[in-house]
PDB file of N, CA and C in Angstrom:
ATOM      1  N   UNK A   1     -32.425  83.802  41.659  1.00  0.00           N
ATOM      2  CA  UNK A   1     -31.991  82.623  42.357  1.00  0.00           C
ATOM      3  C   UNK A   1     -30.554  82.848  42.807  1.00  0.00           C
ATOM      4  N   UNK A   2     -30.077  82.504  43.907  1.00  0.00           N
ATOM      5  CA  UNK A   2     -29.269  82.717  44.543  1.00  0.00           C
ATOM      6  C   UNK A   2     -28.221  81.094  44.570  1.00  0.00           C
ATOM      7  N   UNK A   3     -27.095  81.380  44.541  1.00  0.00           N
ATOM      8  CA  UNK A   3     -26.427  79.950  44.801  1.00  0.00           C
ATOM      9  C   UNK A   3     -25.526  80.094  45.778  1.00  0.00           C
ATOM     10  N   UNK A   4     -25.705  79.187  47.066  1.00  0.00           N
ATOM     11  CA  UNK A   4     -24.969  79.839  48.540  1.00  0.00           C
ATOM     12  C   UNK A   4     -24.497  78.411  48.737  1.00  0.00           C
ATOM     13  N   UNK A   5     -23.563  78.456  50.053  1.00  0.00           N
ATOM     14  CA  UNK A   5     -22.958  77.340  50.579  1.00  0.00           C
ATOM     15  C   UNK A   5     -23.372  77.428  52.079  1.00  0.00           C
ATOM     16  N   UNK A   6     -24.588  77.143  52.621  1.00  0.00           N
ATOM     17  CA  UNK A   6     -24.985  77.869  54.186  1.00  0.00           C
ATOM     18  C   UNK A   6     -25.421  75.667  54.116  1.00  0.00           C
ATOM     19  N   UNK A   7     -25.015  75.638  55.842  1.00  0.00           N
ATOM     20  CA  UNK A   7     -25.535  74.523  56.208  1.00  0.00           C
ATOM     21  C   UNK A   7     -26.329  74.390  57.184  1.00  0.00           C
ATOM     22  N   UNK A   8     -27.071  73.832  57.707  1.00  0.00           N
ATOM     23  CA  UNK A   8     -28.109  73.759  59.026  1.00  0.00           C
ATOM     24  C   UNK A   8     -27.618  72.781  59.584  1.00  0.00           C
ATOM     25  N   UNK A   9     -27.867  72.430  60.544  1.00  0.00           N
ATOM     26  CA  UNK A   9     -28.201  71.244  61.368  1.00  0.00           C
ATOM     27  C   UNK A   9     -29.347  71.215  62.129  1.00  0.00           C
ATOM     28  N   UNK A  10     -30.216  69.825  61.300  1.00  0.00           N
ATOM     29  CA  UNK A  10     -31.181  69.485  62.353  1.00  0.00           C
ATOM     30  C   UNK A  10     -31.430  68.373  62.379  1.00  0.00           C
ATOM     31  N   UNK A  11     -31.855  67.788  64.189  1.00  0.00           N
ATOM     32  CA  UNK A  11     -31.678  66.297  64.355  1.00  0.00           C
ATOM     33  C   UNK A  11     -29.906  65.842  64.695  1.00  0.00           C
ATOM     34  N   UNK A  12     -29.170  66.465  65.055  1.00  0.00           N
ATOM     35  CA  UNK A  12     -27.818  65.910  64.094  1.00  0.00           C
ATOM     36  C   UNK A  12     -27.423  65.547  62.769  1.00  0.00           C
ATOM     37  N   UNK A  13     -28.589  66.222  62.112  1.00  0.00           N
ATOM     38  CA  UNK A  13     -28.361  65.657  60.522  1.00  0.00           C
ATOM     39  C   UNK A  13     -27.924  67.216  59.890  1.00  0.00           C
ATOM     40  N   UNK A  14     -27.058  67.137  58.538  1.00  0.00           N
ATOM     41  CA  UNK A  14     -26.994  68.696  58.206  1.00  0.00           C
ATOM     42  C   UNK A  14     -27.196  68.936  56.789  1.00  0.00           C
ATOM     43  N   UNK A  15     -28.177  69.549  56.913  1.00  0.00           N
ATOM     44  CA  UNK A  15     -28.490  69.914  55.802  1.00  0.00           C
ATOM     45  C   UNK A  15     -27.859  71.188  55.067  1.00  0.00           C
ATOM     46  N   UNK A  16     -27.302  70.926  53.406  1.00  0.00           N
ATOM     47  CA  UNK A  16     -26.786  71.793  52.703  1.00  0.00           C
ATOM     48  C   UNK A  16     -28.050  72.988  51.768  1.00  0.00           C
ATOM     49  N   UNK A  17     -28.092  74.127  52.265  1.00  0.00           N
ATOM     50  CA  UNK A  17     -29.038  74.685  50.932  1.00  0.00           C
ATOM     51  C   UNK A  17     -27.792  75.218  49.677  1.00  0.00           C
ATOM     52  N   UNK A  18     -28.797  74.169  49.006  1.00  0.00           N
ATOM     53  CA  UNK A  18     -27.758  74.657  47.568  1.00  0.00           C
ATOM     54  C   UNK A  18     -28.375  75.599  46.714  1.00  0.00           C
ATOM     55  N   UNK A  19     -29.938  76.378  46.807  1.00  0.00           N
ATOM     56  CA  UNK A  19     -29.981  77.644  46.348  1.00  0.00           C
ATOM     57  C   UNK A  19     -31.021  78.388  47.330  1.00  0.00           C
ATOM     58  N   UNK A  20     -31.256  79.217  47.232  1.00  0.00           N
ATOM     59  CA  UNK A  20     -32.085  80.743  47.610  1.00  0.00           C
ATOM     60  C   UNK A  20     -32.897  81.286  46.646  1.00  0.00           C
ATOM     61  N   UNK A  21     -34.167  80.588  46.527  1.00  0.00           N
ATOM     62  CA  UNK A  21     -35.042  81.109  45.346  1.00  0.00           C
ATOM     63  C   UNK A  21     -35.669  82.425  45.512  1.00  0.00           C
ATOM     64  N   UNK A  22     -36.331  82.780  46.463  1.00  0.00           N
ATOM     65  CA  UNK A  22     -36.189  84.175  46.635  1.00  0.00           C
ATOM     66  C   UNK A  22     -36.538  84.379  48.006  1.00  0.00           C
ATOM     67  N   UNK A  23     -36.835  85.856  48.599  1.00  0.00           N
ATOM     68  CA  UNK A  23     -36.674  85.947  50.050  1.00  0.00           C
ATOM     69  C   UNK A  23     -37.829  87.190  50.200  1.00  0.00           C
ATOM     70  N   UNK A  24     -38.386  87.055  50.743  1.00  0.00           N
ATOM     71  CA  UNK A  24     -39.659  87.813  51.444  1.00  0.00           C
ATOM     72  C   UNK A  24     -39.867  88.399  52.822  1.00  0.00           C
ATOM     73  N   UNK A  25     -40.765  88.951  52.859  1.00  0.00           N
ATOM     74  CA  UNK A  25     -40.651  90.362  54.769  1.00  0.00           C
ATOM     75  C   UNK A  25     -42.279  89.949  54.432  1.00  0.00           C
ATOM     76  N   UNK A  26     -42.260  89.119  56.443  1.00  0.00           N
ATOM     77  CA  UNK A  26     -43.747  89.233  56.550  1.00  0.00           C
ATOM     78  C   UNK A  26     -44.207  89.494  58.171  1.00  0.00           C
ATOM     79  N   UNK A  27     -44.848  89.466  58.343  1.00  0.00           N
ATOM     80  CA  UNK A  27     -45.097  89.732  60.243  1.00  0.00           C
ATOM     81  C   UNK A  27     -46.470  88.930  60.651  1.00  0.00           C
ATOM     82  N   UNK A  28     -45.581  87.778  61.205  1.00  0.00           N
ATOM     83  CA  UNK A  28     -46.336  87.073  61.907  1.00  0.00           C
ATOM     84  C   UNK A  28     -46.334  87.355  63.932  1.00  0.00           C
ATOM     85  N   UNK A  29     -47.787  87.161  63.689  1.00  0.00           N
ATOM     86  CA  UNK A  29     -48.290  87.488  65.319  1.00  0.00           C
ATOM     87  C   UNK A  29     -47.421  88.828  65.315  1.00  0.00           C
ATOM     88  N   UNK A  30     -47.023  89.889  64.837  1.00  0.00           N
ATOM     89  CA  UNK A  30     -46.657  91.337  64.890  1.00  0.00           C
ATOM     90  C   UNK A  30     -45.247  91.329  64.909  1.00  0.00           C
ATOM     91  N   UNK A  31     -44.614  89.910  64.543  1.00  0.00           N
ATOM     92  CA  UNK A  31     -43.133  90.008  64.206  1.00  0.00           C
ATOM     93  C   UNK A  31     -42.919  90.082  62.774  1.00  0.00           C
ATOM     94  N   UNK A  32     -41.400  91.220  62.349  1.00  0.00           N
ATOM     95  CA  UNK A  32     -41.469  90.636  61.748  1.00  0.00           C
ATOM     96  C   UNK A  32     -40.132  89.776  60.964  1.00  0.00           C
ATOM     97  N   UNK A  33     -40.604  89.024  59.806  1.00  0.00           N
ATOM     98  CA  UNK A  33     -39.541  87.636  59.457  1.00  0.00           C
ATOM     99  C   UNK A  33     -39.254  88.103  58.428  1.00  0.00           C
ATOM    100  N   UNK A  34     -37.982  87.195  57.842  1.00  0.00           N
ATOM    101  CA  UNK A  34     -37.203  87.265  56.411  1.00  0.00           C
ATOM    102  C   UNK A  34     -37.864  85.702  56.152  1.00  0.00           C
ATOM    103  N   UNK A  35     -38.465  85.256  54.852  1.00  0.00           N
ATOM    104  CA  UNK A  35     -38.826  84.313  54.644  1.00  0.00           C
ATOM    105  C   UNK A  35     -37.884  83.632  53.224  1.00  0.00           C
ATOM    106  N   UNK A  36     -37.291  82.381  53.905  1.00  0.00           N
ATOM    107  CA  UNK A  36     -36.343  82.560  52.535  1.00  0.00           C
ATOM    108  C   UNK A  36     -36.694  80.999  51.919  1.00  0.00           C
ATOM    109  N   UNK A  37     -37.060  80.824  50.480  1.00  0.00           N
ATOM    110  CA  UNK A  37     -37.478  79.774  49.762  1.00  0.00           C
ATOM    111  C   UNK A  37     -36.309  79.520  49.626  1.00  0.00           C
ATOM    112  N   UNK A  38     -35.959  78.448  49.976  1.00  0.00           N
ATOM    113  CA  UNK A  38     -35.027  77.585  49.358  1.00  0.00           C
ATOM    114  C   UNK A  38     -35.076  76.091  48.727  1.00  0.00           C
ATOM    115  N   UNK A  39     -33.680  75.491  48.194  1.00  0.00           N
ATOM    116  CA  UNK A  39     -33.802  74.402  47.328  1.00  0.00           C
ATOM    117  C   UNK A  39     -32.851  73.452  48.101  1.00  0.00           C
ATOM    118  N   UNK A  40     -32.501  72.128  48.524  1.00  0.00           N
ATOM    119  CA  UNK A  40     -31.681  71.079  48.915  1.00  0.00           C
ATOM    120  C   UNK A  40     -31.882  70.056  47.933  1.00  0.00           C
ATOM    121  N   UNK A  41     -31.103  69.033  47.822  1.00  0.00           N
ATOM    122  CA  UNK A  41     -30.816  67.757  47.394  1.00  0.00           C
ATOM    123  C   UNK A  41     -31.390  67.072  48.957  1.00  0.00           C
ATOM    124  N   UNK A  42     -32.179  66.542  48.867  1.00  0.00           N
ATOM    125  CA  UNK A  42     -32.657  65.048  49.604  1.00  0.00           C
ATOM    126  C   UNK A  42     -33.092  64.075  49.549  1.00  0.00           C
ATOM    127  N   UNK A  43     -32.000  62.984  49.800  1.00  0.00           N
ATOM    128  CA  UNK A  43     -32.399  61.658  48.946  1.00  0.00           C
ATOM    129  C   UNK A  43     -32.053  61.860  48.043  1.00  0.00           C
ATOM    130  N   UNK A  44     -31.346  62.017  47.210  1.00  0.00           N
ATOM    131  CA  UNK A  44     -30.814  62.447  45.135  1.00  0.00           C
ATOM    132  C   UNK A  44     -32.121  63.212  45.089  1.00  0.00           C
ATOM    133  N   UNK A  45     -33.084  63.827  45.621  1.00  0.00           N
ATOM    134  CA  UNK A  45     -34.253  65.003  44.657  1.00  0.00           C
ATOM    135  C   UNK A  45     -34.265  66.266  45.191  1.00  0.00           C
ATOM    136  N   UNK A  46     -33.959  67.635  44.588  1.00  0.00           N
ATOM    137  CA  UNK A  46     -34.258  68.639  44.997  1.00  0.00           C
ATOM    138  C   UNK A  46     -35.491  68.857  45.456  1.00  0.00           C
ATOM    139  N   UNK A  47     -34.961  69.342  46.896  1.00  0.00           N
ATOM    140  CA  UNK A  47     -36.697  69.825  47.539  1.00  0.00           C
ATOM    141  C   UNK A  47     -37.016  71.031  48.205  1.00  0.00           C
ATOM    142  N   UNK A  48     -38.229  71.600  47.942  1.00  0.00           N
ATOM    143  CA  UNK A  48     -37.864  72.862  48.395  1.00  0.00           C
ATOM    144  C   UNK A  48     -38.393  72.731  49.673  1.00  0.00           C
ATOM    145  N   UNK A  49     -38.082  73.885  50.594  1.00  0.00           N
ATOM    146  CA  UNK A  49     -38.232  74.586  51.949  1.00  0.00           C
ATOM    147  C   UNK A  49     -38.024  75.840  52.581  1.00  0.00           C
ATOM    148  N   UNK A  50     -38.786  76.280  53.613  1.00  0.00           N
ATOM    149  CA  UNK A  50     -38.748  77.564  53.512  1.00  0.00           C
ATOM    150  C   UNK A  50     -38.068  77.668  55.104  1.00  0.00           C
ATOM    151  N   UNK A  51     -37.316  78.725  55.128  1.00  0.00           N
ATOM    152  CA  UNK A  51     -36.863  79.254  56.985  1.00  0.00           C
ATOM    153  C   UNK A  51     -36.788  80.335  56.766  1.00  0.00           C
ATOM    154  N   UNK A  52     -37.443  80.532  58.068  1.00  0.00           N
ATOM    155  CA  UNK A  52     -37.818  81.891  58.152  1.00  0.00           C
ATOM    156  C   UNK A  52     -36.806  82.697  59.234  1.00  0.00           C
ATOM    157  N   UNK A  53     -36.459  84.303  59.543  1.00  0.00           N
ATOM    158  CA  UNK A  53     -35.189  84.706  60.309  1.00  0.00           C
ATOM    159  C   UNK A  53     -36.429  85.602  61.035  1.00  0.00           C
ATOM    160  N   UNK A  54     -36.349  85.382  62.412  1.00  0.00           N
ATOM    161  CA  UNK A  54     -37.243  86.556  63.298  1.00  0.00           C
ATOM    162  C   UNK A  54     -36.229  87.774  63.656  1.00  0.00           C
ATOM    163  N   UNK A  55     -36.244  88.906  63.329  1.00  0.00           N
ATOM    164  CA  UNK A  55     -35.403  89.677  63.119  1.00  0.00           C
ATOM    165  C   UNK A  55     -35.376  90.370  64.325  1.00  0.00           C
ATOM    166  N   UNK A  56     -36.742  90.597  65.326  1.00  0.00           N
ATOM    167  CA  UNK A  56     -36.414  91.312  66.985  1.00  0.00           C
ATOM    168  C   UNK A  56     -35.608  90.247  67.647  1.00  0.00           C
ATOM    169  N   UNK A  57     -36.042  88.897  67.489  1.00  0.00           N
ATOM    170  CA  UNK A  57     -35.331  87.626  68.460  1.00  0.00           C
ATOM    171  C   UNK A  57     -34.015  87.707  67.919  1.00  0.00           C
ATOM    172  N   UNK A  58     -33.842  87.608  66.647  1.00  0.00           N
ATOM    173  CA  UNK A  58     -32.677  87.180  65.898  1.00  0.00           C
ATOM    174  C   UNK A  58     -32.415  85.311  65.694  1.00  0.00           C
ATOM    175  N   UNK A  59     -33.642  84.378  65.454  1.00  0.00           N
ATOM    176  CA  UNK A  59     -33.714  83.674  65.805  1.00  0.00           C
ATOM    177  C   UNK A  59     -34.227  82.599  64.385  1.00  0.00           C
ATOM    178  N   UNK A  60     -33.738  81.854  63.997  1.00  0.00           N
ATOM    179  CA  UNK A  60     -33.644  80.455  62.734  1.00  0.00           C
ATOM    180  C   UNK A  60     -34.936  79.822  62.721  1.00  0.00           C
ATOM    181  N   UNK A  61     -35.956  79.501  61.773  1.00  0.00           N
ATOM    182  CA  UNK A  61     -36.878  78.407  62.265  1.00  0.00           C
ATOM    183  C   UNK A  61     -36.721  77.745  60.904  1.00  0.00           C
ATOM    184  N   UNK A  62     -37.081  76.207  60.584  1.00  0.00           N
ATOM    185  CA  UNK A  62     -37.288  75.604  59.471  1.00  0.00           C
ATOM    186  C   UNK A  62     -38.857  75.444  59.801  1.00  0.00           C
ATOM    187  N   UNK A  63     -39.499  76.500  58.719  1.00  0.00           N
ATOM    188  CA  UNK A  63     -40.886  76.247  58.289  1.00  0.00           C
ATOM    189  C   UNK A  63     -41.447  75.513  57.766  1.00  0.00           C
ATOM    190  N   UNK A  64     -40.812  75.503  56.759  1.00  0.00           N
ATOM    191  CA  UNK A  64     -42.297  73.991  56.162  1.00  0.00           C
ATOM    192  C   UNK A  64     -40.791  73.282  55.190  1.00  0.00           C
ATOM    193  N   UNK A  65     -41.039  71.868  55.155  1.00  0.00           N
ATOM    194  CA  UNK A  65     -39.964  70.702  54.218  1.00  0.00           C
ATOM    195  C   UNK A  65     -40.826  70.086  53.496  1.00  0.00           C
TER     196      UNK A  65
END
């Protein structure tokens, strides 16, 4: 587990990940991604979520909340 200070913004809203549970290499449709589990506080409850990094694009997605 990882403990980072990285923020997002989405919506205009910004979200803090307060850990990095672990991080994975997968290839979707023949790309391929860094898949990184992470943990936030939302609403007072830790929740997890995953974003994934497309590494030919170089490009952010929030996968699943």
């Amino acid at each position: 587990m990882i403990r980072c200070d990285i923020h997002l913004k989405l919506n205009d809203k910004e979200l803090k990940i307060e850990q990095v549970v672990s991080v994975t290499e997968e290839k979707l449709a023949g790309n391929r991604m860094l898949v990184f589990r992470c943990q936030s506080e939302i609403k007072g409850e830790l929740r997890p979520f995953e974003i994934k990094y497309e590494l030919r694009k170089r490009k952010w997605f929030l996968w699943k909340m």
